[in-house]
PDB file of N, CA and C in Angstrom:
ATOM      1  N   UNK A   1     105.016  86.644  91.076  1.00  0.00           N
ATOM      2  CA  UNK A   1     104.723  87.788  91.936  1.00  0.00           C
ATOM      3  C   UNK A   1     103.226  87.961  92.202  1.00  0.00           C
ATOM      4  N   UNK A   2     102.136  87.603  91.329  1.00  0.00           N
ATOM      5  CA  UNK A   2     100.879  87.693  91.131  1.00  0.00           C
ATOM      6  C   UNK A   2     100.189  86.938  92.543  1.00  0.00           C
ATOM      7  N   UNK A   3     100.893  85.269  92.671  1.00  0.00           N
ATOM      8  CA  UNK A   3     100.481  84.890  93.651  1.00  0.00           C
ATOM      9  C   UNK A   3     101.272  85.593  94.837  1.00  0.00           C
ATOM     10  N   UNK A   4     102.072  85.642  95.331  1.00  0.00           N
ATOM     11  CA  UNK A   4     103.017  86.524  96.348  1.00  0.00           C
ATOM     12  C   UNK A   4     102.082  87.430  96.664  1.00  0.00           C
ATOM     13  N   UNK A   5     101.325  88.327  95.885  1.00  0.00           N
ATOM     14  CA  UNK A   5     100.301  89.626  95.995  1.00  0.00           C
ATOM     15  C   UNK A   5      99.343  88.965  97.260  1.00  0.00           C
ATOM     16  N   UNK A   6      98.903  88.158  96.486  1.00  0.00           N
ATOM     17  CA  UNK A   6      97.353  87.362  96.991  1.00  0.00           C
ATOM     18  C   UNK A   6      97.572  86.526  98.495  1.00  0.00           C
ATOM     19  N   UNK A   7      98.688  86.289  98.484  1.00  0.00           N
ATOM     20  CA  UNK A   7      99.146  84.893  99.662  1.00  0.00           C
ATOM     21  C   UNK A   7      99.596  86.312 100.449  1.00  0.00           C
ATOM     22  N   UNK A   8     100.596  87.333 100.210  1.00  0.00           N
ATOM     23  CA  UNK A   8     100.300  88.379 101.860  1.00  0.00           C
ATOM     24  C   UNK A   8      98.813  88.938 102.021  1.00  0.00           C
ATOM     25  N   UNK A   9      98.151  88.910 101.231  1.00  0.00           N
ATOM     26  CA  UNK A   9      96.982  89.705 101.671  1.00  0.00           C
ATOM     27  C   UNK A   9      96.365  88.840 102.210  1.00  0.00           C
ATOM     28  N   UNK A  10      96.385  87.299 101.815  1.00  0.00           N
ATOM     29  CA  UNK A  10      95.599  87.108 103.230  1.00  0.00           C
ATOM     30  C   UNK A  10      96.246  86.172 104.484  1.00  0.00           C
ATOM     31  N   UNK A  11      97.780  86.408 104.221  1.00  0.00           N
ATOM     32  CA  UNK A  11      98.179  86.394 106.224  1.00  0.00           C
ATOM     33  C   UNK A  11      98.137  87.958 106.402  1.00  0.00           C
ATOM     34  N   UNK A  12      98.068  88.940 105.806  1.00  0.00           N
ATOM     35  CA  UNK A  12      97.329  89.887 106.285  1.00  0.00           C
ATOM     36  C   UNK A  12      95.904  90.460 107.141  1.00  0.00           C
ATOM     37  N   UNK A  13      95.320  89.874 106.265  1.00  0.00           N
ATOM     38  CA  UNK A  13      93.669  89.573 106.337  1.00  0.00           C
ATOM     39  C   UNK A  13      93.371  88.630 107.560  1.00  0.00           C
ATOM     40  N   UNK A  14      94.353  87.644 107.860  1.00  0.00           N
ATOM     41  CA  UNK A  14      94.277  86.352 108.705  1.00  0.00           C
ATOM     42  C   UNK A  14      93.195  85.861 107.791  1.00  0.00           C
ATOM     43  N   UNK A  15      93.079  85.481 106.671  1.00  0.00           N
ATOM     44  CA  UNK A  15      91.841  84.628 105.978  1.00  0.00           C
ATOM     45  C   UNK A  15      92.674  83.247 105.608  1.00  0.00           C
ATOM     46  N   UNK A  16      91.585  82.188 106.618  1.00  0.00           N
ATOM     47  CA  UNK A  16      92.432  80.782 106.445  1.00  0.00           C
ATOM     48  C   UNK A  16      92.136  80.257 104.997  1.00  0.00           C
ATOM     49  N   UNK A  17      93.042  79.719 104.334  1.00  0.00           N
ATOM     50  CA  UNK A  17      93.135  79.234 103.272  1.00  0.00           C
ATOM     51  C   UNK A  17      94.316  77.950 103.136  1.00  0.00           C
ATOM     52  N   UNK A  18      94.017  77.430 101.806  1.00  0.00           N
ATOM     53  CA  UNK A  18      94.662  75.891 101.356  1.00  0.00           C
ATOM     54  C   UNK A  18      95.341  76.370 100.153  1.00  0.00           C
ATOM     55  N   UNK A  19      96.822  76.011 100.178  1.00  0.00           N
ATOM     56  CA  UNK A  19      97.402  76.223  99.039  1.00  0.00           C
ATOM     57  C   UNK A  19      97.609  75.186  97.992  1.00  0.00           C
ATOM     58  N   UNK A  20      97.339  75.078  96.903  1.00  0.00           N
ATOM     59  CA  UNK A  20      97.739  73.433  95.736  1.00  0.00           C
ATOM     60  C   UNK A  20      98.444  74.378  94.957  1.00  0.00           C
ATOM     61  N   UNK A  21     100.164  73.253  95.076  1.00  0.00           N
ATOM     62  CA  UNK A  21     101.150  74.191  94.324  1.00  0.00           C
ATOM     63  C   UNK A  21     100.593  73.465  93.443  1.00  0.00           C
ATOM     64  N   UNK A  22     101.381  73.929  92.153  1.00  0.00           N
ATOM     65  CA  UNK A  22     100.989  73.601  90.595  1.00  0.00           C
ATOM     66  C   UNK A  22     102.061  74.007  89.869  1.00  0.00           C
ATOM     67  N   UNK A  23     102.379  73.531  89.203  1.00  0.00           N
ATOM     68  CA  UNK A  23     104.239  73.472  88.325  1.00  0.00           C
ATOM     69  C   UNK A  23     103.721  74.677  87.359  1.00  0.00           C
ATOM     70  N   UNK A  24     104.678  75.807  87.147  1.00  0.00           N
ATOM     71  CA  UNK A  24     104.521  76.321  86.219  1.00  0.00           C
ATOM     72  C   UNK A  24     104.774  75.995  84.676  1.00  0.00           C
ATOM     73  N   UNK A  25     104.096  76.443  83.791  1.00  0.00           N
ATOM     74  CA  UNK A  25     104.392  75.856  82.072  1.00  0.00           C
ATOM     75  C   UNK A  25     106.142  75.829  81.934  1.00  0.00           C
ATOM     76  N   UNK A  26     107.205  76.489  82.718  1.00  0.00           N
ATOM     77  CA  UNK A  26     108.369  76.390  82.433  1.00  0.00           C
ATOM     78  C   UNK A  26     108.856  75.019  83.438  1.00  0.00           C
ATOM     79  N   UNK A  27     108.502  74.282  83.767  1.00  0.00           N
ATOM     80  CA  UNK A  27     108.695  73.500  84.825  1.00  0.00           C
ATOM     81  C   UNK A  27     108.047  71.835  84.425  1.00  0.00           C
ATOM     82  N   UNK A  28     107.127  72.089  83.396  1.00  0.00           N
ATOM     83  CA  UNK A  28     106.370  70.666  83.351  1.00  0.00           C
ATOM     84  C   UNK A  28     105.273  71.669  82.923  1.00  0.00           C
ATOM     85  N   UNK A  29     104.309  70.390  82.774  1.00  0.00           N
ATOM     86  CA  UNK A  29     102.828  70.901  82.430  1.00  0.00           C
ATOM     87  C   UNK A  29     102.006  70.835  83.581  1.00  0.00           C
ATOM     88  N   UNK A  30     101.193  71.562  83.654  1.00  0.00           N
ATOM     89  CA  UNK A  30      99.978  71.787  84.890  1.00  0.00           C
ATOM     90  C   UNK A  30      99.150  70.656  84.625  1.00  0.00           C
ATOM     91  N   UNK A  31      98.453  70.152  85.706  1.00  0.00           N
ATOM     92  CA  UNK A  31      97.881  68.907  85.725  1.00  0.00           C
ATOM     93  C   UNK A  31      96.526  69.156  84.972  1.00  0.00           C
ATOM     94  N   UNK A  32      95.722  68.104  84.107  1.00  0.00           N
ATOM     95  CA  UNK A  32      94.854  68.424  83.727  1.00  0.00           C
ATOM     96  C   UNK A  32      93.554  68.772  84.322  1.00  0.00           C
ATOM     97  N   UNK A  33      93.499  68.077  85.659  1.00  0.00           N
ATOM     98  CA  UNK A  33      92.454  68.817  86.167  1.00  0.00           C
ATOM     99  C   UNK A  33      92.395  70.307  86.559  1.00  0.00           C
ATOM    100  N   UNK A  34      93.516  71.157  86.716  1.00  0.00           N
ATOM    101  CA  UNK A  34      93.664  72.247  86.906  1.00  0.00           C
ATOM    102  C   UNK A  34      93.184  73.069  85.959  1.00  0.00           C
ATOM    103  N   UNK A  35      93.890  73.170  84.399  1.00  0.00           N
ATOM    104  CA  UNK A  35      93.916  73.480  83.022  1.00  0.00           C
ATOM    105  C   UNK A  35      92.116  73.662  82.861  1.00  0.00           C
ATOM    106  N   UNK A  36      91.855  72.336  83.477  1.00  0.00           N
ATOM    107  CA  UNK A  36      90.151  72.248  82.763  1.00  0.00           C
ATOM    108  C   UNK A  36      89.164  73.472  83.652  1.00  0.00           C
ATOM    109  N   UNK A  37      89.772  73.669  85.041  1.00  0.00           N
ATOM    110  CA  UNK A  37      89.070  74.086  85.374  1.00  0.00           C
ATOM    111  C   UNK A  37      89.071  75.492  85.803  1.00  0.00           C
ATOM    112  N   UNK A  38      90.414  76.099  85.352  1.00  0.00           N
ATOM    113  CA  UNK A  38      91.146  77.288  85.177  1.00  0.00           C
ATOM    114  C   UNK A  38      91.979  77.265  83.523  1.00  0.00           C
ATOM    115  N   UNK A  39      91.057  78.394  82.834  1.00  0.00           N
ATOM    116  CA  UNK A  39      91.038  78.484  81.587  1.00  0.00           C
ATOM    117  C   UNK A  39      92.797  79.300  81.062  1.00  0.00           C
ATOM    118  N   UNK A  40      93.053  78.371  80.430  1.00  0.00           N
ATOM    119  CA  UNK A  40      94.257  79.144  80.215  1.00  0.00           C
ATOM    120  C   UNK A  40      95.322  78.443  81.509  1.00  0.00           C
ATOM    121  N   UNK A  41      95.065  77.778  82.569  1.00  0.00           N
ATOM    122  CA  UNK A  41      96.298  77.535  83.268  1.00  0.00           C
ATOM    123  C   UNK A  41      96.361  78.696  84.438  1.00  0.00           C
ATOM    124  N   UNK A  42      95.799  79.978  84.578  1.00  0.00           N
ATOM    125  CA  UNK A  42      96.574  81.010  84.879  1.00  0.00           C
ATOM    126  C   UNK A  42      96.700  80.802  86.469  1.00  0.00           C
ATOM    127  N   UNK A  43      97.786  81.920  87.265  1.00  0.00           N
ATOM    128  CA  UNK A  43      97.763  81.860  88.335  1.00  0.00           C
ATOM    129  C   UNK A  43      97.426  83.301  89.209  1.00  0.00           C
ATOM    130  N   UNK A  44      97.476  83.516  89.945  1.00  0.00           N
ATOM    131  CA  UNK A  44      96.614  82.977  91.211  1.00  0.00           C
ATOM    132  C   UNK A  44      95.715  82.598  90.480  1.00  0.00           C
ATOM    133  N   UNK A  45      94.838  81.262  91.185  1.00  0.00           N
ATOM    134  CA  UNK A  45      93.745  81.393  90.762  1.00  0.00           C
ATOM    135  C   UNK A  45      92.289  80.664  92.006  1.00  0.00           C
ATOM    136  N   UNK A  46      91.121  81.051  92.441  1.00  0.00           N
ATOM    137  CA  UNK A  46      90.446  81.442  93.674  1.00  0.00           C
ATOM    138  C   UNK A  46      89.502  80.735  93.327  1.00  0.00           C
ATOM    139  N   UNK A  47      89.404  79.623  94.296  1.00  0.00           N
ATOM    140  CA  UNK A  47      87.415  79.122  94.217  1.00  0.00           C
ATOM    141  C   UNK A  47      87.391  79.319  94.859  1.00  0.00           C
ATOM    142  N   UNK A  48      85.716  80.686  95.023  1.00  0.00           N
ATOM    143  CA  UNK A  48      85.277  81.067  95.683  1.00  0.00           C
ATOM    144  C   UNK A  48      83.552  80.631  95.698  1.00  0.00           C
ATOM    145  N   UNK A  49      83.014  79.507  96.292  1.00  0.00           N
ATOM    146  CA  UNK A  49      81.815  79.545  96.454  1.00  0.00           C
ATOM    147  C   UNK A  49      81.284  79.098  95.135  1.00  0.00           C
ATOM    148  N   UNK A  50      82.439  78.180  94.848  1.00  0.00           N
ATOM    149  CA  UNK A  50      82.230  77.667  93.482  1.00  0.00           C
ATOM    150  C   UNK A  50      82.615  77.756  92.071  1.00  0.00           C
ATOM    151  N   UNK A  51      82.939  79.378  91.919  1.00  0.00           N
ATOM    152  CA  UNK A  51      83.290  80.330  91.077  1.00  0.00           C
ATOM    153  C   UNK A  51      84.605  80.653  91.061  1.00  0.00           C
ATOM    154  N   UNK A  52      85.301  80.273  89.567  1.00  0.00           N
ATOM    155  CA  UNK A  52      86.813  80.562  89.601  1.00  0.00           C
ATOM    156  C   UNK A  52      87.295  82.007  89.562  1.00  0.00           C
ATOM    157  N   UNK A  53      88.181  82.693  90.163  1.00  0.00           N
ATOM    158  CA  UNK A  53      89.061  83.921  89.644  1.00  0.00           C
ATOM    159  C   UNK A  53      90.295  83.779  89.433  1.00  0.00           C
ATOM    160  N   UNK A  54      90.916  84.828  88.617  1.00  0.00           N
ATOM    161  CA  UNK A  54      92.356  84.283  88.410  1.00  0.00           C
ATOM    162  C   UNK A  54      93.013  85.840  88.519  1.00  0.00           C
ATOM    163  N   UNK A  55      92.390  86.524  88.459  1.00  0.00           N
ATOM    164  CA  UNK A  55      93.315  88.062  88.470  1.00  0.00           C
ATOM    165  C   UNK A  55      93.201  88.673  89.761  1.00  0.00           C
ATOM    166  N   UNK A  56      94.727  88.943  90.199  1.00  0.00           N
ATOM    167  CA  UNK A  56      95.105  88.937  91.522  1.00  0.00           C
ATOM    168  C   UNK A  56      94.498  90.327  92.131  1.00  0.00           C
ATOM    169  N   UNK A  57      94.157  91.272  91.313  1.00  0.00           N
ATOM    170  CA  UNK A  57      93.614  92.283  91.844  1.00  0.00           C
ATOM    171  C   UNK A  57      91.807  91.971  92.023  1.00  0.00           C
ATOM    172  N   UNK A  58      91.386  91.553  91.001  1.00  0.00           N
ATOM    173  CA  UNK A  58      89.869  90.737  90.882  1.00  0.00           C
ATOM    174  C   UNK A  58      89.934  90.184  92.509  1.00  0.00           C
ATOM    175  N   UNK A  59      90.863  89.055  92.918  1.00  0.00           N
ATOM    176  CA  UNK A  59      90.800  88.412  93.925  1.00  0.00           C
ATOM    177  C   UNK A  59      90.884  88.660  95.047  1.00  0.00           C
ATOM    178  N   UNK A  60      91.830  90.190  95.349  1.00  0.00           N
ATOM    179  CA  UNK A  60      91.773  90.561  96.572  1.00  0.00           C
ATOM    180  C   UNK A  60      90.995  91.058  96.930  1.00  0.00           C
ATOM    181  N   UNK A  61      89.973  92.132  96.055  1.00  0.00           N
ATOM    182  CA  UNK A  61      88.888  92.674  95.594  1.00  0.00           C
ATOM    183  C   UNK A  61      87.863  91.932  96.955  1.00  0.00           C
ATOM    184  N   UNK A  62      87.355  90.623  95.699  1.00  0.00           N
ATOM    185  CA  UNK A  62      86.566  89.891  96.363  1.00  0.00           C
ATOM    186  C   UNK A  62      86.750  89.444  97.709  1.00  0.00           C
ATOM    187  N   UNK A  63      87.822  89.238  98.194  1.00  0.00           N
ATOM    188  CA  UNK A  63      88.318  89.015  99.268  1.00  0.00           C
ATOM    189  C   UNK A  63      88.031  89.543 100.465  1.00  0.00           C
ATOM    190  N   UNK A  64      87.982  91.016  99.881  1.00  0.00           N
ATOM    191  CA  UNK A  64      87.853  91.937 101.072  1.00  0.00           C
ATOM    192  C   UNK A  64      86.547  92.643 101.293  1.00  0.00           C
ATOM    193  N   UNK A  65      85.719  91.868 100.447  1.00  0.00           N
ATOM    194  CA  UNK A  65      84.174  91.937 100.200  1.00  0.00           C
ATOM    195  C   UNK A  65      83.437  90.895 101.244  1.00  0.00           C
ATOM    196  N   UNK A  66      84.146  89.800 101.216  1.00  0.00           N
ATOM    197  CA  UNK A  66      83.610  88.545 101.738  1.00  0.00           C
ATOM    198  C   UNK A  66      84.131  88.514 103.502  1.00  0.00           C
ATOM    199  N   UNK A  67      85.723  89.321 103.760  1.00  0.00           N
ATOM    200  CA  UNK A  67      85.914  89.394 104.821  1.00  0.00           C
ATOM    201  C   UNK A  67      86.152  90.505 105.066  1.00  0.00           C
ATOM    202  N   UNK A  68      85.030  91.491 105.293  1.00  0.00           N
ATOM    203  CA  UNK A  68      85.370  92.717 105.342  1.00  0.00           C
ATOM    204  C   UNK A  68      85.944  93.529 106.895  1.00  0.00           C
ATOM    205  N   UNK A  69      86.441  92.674 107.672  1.00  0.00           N
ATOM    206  CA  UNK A  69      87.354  93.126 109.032  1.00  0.00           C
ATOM    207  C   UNK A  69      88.162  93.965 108.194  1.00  0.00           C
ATOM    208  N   UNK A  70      88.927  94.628 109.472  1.00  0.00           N
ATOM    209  CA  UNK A  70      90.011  95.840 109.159  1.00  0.00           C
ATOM    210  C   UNK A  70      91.304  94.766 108.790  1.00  0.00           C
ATOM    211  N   UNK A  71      92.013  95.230 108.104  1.00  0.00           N
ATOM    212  CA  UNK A  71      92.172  96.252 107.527  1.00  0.00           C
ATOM    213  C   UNK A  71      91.379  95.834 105.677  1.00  0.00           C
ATOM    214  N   UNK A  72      90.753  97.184 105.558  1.00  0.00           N
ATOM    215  CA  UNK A  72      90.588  97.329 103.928  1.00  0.00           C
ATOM    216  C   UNK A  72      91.724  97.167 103.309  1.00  0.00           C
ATOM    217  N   UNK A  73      91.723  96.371 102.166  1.00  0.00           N
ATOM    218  CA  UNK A  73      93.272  96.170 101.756  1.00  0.00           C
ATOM    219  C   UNK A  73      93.273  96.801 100.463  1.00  0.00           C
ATOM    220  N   UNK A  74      92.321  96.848  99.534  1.00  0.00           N
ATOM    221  CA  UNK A  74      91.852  96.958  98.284  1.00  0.00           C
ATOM    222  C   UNK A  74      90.693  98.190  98.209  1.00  0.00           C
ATOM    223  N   UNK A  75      90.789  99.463  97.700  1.00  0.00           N
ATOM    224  CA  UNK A  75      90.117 100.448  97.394  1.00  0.00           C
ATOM    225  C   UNK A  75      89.168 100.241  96.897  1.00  0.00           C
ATOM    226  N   UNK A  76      87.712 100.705  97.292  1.00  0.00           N
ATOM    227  CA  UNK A  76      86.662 100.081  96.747  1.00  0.00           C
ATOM    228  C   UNK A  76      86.435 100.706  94.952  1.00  0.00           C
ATOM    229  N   UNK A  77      86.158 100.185  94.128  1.00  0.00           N
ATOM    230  CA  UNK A  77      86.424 100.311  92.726  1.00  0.00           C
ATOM    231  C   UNK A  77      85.010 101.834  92.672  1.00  0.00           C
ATOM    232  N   UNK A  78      85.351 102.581  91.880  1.00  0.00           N
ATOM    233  CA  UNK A  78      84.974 104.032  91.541  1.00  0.00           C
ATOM    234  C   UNK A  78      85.682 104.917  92.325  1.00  0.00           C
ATOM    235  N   UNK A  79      86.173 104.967  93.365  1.00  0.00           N
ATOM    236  CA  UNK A  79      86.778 105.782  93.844  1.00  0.00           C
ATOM    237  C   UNK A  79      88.136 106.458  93.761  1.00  0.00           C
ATOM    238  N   UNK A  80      88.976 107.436  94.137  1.00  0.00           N
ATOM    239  CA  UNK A  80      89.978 108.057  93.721  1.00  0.00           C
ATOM    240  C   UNK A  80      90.926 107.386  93.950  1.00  0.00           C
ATOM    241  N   UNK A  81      90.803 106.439  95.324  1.00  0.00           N
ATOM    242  CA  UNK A  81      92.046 105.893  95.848  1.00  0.00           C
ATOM    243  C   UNK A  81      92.163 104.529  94.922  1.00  0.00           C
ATOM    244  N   UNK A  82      90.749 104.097  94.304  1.00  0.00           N
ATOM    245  CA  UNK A  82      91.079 102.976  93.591  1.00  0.00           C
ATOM    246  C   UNK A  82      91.608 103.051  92.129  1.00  0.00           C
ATOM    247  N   UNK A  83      91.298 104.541  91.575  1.00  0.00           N
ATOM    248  CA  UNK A  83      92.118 104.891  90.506  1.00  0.00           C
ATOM    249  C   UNK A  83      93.414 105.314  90.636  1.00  0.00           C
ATOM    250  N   UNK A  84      93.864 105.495  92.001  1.00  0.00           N
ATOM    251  CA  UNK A  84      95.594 105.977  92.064  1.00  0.00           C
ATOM    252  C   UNK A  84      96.169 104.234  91.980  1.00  0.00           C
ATOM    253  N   UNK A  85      95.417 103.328  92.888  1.00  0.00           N
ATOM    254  CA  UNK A  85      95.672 102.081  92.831  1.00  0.00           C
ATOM    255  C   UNK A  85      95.989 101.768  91.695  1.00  0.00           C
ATOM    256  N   UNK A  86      95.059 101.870  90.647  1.00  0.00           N
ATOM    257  CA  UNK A  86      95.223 100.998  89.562  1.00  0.00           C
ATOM    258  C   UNK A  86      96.256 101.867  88.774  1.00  0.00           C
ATOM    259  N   UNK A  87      96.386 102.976  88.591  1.00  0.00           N
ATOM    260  CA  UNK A  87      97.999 103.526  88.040  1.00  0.00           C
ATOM    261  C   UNK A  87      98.772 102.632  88.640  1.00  0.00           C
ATOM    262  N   UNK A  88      99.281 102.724  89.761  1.00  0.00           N
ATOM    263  CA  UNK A  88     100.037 102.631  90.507  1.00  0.00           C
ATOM    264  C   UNK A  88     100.460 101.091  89.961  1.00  0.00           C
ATOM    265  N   UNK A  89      99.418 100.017  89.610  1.00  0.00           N
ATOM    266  CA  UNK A  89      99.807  98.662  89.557  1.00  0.00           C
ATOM    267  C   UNK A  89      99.963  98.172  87.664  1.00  0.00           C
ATOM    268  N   UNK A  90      99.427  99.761  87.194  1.00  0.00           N
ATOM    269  CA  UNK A  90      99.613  99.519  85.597  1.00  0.00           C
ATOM    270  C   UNK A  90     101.270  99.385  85.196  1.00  0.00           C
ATOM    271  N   UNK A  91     101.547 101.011  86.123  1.00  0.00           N
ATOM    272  CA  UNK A  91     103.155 101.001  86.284  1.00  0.00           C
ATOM    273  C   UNK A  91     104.211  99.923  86.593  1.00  0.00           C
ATOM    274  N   UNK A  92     103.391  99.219  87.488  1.00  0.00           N
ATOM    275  CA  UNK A  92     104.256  98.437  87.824  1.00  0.00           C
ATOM    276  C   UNK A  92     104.475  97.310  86.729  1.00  0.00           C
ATOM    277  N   UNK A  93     103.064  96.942  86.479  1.00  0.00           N
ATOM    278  CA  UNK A  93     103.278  96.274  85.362  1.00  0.00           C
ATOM    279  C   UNK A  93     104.177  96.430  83.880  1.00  0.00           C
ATOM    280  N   UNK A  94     104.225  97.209  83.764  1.00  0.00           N
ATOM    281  CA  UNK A  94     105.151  98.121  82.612  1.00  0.00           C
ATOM    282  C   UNK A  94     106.413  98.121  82.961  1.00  0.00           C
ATOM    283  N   UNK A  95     106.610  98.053  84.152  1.00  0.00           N
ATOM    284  CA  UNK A  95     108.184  98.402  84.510  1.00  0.00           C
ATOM    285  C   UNK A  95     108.567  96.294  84.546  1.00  0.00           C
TER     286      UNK A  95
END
């Protein structure tokens, strides 16, 4: 679901991007060049300008920093709407 998050936001965004599937740990093992260069394996995970991310909220974040056209997708962090956000995605997580 983590990647699902990240992949609508940006045919949302229209931000062109390249996808490399990658087998999940229940499926086979992730290739080693991946592993080495994403700690832990995890997924989504974003080179951006060189620099890895892997947390899907981290990523849209940045995302919408770098392409900041309409629509804002991601609440800018201190603000109220970005603290209802982050309830909102703790919950979900929990559930």
């Amino acid at each position: 679901p983590y990647c699902q998050k990240v992949w609508l936001f940006l045919e949302e965004k229209r931000i062109p991007y390249r996808v490399e599937r990658v087998p999940l740990n229940a499926y086979g093992d992730k290739p080693a060049r991946f592993s080495r260069l994403v700690d832990g394996g995890k997924l989504p995970a974003l080179d951006l300008d060189g620099e890895v991310h892997v947390e899907s909220l981290e990523i849209m974040r940045l995302l919408d920093d770098a392409f900041p056209g309409p629509p804002r997708m991601v609440p800018t962090e201190g603000t109220d709407e970005a603290e209802a956000a982050e309830r909102h995605l703790r919950l979900g997580r929990e559930l």
